[in-house]
Protein backbone atom coordinates (compact mmCIF):
# COMPACT_ATOMS: atom_id res chain seq x y z
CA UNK A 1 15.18 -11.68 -0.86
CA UNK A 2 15.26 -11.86 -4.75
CA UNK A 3 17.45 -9.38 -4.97
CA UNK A 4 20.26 -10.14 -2.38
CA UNK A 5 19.69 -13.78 -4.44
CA UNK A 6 20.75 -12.13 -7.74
CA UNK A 7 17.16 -12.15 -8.85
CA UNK A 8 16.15 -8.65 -8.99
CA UNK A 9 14.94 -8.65 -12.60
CA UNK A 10 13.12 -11.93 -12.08
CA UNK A 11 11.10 -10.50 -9.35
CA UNK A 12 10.37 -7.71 -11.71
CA UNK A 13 9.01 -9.87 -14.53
CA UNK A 14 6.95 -11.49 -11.57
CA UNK A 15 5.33 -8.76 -10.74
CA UNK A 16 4.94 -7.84 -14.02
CA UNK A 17 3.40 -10.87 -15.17
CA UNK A 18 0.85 -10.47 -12.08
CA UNK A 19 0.39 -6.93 -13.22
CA UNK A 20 -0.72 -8.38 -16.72
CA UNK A 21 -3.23 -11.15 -15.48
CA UNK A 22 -5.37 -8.14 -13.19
CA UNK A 23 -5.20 -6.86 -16.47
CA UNK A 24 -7.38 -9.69 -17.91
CA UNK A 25 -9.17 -10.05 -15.02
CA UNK A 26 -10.59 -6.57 -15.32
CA UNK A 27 -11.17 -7.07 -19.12
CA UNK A 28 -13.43 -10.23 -18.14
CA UNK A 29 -15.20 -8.63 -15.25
CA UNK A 30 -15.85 -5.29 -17.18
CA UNK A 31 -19.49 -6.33 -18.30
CA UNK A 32 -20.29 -7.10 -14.86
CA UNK A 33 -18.86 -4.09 -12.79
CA UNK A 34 -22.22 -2.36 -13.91
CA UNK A 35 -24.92 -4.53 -12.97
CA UNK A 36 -23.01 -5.76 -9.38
CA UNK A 37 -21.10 -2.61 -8.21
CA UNK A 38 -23.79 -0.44 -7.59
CA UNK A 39 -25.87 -3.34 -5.71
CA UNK A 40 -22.72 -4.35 -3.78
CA UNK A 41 -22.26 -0.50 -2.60
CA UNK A 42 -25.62 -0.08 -1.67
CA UNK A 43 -25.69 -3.34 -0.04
CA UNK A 44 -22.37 -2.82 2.25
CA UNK A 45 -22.77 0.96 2.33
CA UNK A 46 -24.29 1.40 5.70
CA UNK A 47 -22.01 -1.43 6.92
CA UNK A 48 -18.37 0.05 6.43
CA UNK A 49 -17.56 1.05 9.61
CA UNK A 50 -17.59 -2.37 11.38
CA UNK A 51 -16.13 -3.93 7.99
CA UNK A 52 -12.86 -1.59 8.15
CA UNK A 53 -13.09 -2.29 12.29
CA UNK A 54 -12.69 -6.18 11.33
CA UNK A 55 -10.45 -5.43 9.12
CA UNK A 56 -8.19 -3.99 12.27
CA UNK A 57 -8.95 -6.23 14.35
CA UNK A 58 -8.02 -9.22 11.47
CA UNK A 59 -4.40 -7.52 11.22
CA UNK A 60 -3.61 -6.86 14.81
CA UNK A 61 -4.80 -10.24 15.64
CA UNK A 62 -2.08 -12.01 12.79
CA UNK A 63 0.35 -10.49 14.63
CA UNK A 64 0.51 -13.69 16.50
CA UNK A 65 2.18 -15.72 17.47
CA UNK A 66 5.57 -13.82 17.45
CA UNK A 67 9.04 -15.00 18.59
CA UNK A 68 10.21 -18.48 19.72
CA UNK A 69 10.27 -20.96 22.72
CA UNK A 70 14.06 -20.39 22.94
CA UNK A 71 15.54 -18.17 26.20
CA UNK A 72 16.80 -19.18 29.40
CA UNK A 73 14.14 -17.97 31.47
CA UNK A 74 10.17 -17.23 31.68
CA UNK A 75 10.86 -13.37 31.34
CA UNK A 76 13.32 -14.10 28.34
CA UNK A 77 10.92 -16.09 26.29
CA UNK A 78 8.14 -13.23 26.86
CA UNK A 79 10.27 -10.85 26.19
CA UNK A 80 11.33 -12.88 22.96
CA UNK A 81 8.07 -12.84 21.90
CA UNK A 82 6.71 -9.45 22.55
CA UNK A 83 9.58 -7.98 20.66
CA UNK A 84 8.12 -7.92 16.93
CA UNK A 85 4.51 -8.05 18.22
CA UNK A 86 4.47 -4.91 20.70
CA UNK A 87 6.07 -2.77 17.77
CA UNK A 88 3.58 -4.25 15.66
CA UNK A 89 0.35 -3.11 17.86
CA UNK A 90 2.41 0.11 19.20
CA UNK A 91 3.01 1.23 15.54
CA UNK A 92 -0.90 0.77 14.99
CA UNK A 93 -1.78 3.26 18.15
CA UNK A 94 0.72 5.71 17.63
CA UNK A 95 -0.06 6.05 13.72
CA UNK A 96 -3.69 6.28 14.88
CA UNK A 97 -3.27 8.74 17.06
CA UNK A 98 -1.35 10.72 15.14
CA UNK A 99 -4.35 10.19 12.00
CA UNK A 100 -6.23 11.32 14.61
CA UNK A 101 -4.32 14.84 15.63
CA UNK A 102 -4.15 15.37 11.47
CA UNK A 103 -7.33 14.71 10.99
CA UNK A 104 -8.83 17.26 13.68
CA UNK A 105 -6.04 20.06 13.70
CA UNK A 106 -3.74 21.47 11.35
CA UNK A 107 0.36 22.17 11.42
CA UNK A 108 0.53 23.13 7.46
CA UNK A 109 0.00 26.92 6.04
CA UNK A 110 -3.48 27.28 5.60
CA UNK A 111 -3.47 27.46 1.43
CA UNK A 112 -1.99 23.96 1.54
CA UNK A 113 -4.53 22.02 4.04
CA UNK A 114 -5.39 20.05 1.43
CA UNK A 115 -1.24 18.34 1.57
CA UNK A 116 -2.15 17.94 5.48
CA UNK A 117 -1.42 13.83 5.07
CA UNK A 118 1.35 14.10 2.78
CA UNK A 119 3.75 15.06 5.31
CA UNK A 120 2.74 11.93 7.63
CA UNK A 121 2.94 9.43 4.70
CA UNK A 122 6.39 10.50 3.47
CA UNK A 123 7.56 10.02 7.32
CA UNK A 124 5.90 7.04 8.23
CA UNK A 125 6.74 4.84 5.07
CA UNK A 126 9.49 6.59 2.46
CA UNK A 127 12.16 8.31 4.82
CA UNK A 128 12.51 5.29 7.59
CA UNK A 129 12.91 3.01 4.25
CA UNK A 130 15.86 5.54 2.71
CA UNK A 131 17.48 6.13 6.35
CA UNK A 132 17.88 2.01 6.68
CA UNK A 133 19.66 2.08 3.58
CA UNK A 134 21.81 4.94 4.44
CA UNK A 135 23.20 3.20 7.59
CA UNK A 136 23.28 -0.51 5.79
CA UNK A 137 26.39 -2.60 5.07
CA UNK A 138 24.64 -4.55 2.84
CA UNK A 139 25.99 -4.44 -0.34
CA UNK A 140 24.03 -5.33 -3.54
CA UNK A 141 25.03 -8.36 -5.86
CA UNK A 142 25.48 -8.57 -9.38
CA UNK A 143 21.98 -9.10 -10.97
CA UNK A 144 21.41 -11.72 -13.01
CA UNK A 145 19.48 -10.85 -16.27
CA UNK A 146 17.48 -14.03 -16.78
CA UNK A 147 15.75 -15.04 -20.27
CA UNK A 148 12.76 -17.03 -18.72
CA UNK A 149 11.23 -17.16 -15.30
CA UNK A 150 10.08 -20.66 -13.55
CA UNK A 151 6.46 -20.03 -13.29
CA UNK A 152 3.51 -22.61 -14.45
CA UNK A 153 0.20 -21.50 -15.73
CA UNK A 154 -1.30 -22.69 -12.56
CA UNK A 155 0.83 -20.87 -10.52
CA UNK A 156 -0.01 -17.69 -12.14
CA UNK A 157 -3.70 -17.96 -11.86
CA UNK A 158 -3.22 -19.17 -8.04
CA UNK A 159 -1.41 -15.51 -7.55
CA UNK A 160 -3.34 -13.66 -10.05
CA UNK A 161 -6.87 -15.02 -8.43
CA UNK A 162 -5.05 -14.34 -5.24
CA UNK A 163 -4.29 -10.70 -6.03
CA UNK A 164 -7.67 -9.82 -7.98
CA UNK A 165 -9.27 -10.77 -4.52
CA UNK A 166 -7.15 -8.45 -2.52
CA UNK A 167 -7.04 -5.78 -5.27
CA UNK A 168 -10.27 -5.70 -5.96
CA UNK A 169 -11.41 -5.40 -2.38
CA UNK A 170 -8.65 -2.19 -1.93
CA UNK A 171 -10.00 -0.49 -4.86
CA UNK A 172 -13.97 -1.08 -3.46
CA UNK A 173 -13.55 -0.02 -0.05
CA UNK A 174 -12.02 3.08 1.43
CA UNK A 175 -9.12 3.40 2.93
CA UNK A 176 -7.77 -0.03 2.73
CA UNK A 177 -4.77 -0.10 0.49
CA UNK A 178 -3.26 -2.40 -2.15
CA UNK A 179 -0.55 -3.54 0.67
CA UNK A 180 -3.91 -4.68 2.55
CA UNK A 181 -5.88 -5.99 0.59
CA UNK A 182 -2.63 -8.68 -0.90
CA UNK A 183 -2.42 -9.19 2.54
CA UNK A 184 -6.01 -10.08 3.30
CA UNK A 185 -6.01 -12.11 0.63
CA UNK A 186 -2.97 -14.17 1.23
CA UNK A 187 -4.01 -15.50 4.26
CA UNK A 188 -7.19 -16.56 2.78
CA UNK A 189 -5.95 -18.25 -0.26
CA UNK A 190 -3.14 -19.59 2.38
CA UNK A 191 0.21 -18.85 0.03
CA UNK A 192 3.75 -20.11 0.77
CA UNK A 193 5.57 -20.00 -2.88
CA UNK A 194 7.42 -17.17 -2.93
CA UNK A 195 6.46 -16.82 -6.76
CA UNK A 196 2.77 -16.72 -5.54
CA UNK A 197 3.60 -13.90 -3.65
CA UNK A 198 5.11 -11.72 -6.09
CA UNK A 199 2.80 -12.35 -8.76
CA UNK A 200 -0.17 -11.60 -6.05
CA UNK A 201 1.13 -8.85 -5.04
CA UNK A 202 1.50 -7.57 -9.33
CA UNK A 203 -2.08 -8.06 -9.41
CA UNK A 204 -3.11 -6.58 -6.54
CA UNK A 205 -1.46 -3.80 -7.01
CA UNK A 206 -2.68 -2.81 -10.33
CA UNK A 207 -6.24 -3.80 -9.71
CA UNK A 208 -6.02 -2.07 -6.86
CA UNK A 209 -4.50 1.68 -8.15
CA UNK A 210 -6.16 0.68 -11.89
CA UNK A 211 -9.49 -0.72 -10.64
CA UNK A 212 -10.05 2.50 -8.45
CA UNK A 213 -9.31 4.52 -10.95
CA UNK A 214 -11.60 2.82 -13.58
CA UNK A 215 -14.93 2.44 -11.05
CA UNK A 216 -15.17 6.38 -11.32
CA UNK A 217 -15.97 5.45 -14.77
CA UNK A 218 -18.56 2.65 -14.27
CA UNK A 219 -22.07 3.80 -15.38
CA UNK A 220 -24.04 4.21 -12.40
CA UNK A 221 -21.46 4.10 -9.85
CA UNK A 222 -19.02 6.82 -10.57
CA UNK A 223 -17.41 6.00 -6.97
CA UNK A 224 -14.31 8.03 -6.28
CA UNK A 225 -11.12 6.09 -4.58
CA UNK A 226 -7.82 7.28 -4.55
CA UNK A 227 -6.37 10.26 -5.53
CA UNK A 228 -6.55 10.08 -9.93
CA UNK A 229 -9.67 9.35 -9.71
CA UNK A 230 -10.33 12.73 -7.10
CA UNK A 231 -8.40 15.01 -9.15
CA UNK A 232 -9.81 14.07 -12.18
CA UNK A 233 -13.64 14.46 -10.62
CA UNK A 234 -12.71 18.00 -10.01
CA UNK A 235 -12.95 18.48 -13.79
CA UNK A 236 -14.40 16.02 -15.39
CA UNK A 237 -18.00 13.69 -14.64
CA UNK A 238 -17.90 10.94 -17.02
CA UNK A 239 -21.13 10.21 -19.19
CA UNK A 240 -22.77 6.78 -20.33
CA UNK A 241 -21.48 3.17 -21.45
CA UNK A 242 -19.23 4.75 -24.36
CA UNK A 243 -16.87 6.78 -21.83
CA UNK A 244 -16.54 3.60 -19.53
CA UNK A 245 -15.47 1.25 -23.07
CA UNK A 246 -13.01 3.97 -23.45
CA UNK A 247 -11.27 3.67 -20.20
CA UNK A 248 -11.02 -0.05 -20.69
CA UNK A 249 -9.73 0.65 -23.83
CA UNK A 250 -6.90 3.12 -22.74
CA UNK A 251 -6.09 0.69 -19.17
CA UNK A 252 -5.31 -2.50 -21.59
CA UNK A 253 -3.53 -0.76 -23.99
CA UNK A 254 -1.52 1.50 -21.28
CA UNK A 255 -0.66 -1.89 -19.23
CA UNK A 256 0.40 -4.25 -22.39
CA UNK A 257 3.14 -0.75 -23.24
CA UNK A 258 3.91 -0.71 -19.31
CA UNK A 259 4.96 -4.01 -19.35
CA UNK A 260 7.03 -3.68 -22.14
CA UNK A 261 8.95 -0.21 -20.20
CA UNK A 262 9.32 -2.74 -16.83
CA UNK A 263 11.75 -5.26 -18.62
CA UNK A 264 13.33 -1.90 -20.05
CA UNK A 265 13.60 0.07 -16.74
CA UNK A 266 14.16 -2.96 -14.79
CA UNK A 267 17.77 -3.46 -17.13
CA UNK A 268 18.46 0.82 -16.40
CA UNK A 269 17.77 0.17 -12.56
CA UNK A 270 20.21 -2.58 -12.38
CA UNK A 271 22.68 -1.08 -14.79
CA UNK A 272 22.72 2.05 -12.38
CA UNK A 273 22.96 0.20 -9.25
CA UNK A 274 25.78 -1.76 -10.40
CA UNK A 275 27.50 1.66 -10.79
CA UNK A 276 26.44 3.92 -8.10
CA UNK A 277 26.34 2.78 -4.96
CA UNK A 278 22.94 2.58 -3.51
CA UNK A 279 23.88 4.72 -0.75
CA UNK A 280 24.13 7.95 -2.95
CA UNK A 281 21.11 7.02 -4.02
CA UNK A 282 19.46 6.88 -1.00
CA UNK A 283 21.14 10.27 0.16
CA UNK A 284 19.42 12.21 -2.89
CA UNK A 285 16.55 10.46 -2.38
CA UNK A 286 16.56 11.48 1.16
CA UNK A 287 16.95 14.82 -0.03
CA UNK A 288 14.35 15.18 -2.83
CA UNK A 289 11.66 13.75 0.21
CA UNK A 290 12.96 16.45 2.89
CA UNK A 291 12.94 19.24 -0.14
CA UNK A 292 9.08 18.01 -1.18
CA UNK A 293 8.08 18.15 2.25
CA UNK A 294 9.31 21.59 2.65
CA UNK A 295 8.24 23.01 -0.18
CA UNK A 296 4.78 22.36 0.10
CA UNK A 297 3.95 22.10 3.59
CA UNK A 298 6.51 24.58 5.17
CA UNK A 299 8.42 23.76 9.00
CA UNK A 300 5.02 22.44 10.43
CA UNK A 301 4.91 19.98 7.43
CA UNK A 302 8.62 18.77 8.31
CA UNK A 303 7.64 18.63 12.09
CA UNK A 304 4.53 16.23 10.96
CA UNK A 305 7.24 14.49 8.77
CA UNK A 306 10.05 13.65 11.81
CA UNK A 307 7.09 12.92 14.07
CA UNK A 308 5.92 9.90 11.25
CA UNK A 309 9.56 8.75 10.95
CA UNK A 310 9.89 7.96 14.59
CA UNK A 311 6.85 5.96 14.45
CA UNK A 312 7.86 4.81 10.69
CA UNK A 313 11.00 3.37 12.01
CA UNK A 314 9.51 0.79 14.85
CA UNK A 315 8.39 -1.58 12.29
CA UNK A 316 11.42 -1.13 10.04
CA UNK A 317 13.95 -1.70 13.20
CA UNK A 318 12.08 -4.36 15.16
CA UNK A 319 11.12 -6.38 12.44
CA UNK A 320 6.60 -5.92 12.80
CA UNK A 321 4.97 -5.29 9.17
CA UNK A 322 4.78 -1.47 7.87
CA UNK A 323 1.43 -1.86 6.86
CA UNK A 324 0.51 -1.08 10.94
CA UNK A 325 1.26 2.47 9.71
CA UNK A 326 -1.96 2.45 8.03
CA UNK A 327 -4.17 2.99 11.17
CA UNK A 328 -2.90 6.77 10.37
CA UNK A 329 -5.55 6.78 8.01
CA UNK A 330 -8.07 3.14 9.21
CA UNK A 331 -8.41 4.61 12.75
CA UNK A 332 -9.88 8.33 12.68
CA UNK A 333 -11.78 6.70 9.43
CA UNK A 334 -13.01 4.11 10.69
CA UNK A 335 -14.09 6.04 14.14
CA UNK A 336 -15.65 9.05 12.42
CA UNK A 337 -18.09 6.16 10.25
CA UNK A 338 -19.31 5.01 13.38
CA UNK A 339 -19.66 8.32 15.07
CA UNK A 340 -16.81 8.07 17.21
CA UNK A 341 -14.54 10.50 15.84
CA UNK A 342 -15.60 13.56 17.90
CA UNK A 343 -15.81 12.00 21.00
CA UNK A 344 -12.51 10.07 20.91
CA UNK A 345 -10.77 13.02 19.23
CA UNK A 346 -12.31 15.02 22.31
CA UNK A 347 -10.98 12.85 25.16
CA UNK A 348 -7.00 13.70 23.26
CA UNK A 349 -8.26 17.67 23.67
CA UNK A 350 -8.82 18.22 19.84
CA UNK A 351 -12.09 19.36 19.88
């Protein structure tokens, strides 16, 4: 919307101004993380299952209400409003399933199990994005390059409070992303500014990829969520308070020199937009995905990959939200914490 309004770069500095109060907010909850995290995991750790369950059910159910009152008959007006909402919930099943099949088989050589899910995420959310593009007459207005942005002090802690709530809660609990969490808490805090948004969604974001991240630092807690803070537990176990400092250290001062690259990468991205059409860029992009895919999980990896895009592109073509192609990963999760797994995975013949 920003964009096709000549806004680009202000939705940028948005973002990035979001991305700069998590940044506070983790500085100020840093003495507390802890004291409270390892109570709070203990606490909800035997109740995940039916957490990430509600969780499900909280997103299929704001699906509604969908479409309008307008159509000249009964069937019309159903139809109408079934359109958006049964590619929402059919999105959410077929992604599951699929989770499901990935989870409990596998179509990738044997050295590179471990990439199993990269195929499916590559299909499901980056190629159906790049293939809209690629078929779009849409063409991209001049951006304007603006020297201040309209955003009040109490607007930014409304998005960044909003954000810290949703990114916080993605970086705590598995499996639900940054997307999620922004969403979850949007509808609690009940935003409509499209500033709010943005600079939510900044926030989240970086309290939810940063705050993961940072818990596997947090004495006592060393809790491992998302995939830095995996690869870097393969080789390293952090030790005491001084390590944890450290890491706060190196987030603020990474993030203050981020901030400072957006507003410089922002300027290149619209500089080389202006010039090549987006279209080309798409293409290579296209082709850099298929080439990944490819490379690391062979012809079963690109089969997993085509599979995802069909099921990538409901949402993207009938209007439903993407973030339905997370029950790839919330519904064979959330099954096998409540000892469901097998048995469901058993009824498709994968056991």
């Amino acid at each position: 919307k920003y964009l096709m309004q000549q806004r680009g770069f202000e939705a940028s500095v948005l973002t990035g101004v979001g991305a700069l109060g998590g940044l506070l907010v983790l500085l100020l909850l840093a003495p507390l993380f802890p004291i409270a995290l390892p109570l709070v995991r203990t606490v909800v750790g035997p109740h995940l299952h039916w957490i990430l369950a509600a969780i499900i059910a909280f997103m299929l159910m704001s699906e509604w209400p969908k479409g309008s009152d307008r159509g000249r008959s009964g069937w019309a007006k159903f139809l109408d409003a079934w359109r958006s909402l049964g590619a929402g919930l059919l999105t959410f099943l077929l992604s599951g399933v699929l989770g499901l099949i990935l989870f409990y088989s596998n179509l990738t050589p044997t050295e590179m199990a471990f990439q199993n899910l990269l195929p499916a995420f590559v299909g499901l959310f980056a190629i159906p994005w790049v293939l809209l593009n690629l078929i779009s007459q849409t063409r991209v207005p001049a951006q304007h390059l603006s020297r201040s942005v309209d955003l009040s002090p109490g607007l930014i802690a409304r998005g960044v409070g909003a954000g810290a709530l949703g990114g916080l809660f993605a970086a705590f609990f598995p499996v639900v992303t940054g997307g999620i969490g922004g969403f979850l808490a949007g509808h609690a805090t009940a935003q409509r500014d499209d500033r709010l948004f943005i600079v939510s969604q900044g926030a989240s974001k970086l309290l939810y990829y940063v705050g993961a991240f940072l818990f596997f630092f947090v004495p006592g807690l060393h809790l491992t969520r998302g995939g830095m803070a995996w690869m870097l537990s393969v080789l390293y176990a952090p030790h005491g308070p001084a390590t944890y400092w450290a890491a706060i250290g190196a987030v603020l001062l990474s993030g203050a020199l981020a901030f400072l690259l957006l507003l410089i990468l922002s300027r290149g991205v619209i500089w080389l937009v202006s010039r090549v059409d987006y279209r080309w860029i798409s293409a290579a992009t296209l082709f850099v995905l298929v080439g990944i895919v490819l490379a690391l999980t062979g012809w079963g990896g690109l089969l997993i990959a085509a599979v995802a895009t069909g099921i990538g592109l409901l949402p993207v073509m009938w209007g439903s939200r993407r973030m339905n192609c997370m029950g790839v990963l919330l519904v064979p999760l959330t099954l096998n914490m409540a000892g469901l797994g097998p048995t469901v995975a058993g009824w498709f013949g994968l056991i």
